[in-house]
C-alpha atoms as a PDB file:
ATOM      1  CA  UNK A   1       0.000   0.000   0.000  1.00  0.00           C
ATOM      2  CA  UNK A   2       1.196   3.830  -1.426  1.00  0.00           C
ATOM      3  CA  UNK A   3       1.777   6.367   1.256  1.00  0.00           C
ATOM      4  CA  UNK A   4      -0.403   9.230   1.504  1.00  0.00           C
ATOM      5  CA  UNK A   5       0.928  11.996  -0.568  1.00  0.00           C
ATOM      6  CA  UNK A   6       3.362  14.505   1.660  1.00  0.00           C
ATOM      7  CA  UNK A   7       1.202  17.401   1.718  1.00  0.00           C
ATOM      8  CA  UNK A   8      -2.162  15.130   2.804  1.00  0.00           C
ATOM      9  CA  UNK A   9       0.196  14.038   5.639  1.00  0.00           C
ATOM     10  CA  UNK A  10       0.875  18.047   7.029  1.00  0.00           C
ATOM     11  CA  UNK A  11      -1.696  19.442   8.739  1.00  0.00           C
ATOM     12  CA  UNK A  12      -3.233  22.842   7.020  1.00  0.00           C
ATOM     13  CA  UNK A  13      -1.027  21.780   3.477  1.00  0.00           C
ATOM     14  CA  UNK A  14      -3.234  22.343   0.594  1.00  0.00           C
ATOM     15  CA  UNK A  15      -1.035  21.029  -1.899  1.00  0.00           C
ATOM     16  CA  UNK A  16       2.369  19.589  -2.974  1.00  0.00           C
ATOM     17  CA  UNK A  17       3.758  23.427  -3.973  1.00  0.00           C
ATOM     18  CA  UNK A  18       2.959  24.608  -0.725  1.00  0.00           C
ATOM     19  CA  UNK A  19       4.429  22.091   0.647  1.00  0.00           C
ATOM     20  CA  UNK A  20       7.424  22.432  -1.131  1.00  0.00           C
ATOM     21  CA  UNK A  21       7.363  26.218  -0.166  1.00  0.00           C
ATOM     22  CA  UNK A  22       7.446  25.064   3.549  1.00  0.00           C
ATOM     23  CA  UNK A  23      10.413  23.143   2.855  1.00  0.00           C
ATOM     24  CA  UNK A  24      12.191  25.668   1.262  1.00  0.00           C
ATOM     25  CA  UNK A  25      11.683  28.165   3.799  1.00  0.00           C
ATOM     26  CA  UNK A  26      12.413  26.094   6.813  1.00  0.00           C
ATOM     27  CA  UNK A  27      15.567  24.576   4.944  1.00  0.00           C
ATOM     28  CA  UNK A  28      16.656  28.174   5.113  1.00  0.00           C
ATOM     29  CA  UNK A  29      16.282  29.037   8.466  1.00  0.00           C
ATOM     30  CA  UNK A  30      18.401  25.863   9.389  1.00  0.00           C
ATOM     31  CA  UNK A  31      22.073  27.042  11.375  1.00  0.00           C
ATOM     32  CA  UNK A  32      23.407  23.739   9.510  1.00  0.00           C
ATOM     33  CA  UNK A  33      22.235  20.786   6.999  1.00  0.00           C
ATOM     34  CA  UNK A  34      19.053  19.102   8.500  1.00  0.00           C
ATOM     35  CA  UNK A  35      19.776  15.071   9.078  1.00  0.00           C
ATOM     36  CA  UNK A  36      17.565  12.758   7.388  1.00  0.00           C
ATOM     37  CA  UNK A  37      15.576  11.892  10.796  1.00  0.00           C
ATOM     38  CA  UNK A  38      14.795  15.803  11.353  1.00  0.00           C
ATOM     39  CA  UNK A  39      13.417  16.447   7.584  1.00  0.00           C
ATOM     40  CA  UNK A  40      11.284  13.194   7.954  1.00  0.00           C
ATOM     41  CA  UNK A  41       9.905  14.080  11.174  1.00  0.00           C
ATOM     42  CA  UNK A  42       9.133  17.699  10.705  1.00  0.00           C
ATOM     43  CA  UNK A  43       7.545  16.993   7.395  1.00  0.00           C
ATOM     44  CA  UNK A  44       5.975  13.858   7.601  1.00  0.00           C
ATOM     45  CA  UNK A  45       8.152  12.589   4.710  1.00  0.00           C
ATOM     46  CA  UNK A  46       9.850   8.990   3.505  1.00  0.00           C
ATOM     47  CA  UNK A  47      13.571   8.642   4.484  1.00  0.00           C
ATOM     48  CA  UNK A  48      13.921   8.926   0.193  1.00  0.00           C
ATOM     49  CA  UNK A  49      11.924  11.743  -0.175  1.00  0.00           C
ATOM     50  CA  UNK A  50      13.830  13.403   3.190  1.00  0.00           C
ATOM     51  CA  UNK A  51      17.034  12.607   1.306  1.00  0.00           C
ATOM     52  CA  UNK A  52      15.765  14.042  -2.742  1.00  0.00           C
ATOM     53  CA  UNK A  53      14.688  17.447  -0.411  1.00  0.00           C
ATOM     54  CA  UNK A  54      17.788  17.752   1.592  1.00  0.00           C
ATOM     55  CA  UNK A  55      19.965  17.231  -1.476  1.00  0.00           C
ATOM     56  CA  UNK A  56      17.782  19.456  -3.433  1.00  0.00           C
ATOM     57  CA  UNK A  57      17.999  22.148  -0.351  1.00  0.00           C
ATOM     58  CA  UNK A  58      21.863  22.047  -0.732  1.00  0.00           C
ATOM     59  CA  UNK A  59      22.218  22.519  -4.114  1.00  0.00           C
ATOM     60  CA  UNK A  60      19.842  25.575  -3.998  1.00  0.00           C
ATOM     61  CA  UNK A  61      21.820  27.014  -0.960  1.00  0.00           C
ATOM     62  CA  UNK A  62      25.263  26.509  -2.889  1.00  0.00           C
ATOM     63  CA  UNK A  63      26.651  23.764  -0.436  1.00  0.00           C
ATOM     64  CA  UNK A  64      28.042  20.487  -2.168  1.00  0.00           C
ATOM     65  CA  UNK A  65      26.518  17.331  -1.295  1.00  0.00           C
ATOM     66  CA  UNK A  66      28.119  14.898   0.960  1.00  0.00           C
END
């Protein structure tokens, strides 16, 4: 059985952009990379999806990936 999608997981999240959005600005705020655990458990996310974000969040922030 399919997970619920990510945004029908988060409370008040009307839709994958949005939730995307969320990500983006939290990532920012961050005083160092998130860990897997952290994105997974603020967001509600799969330990995959946690990782495609958290790459995707370094690459947009200009850090290399690990």
């Amino acid at each position: 059985m399919r997970m619920p999608a990510a945004q029908d997981r988060l409370p008040g999240v009307t839709g994958y952009i949005e939730m995307i959005m969320r990500f983006a600005y939290w990532y920012e705020r961050q005083h160092s990379t998130p860990s897997i655990e952290l994105v997974c458990d603020t967001f509600h996310v799969s330990r995959a999806t946690a990782y495609r974000w958290r790459n995707a969040g370094r690459t947009a922030m200009g850090v290399p990936s690990a």
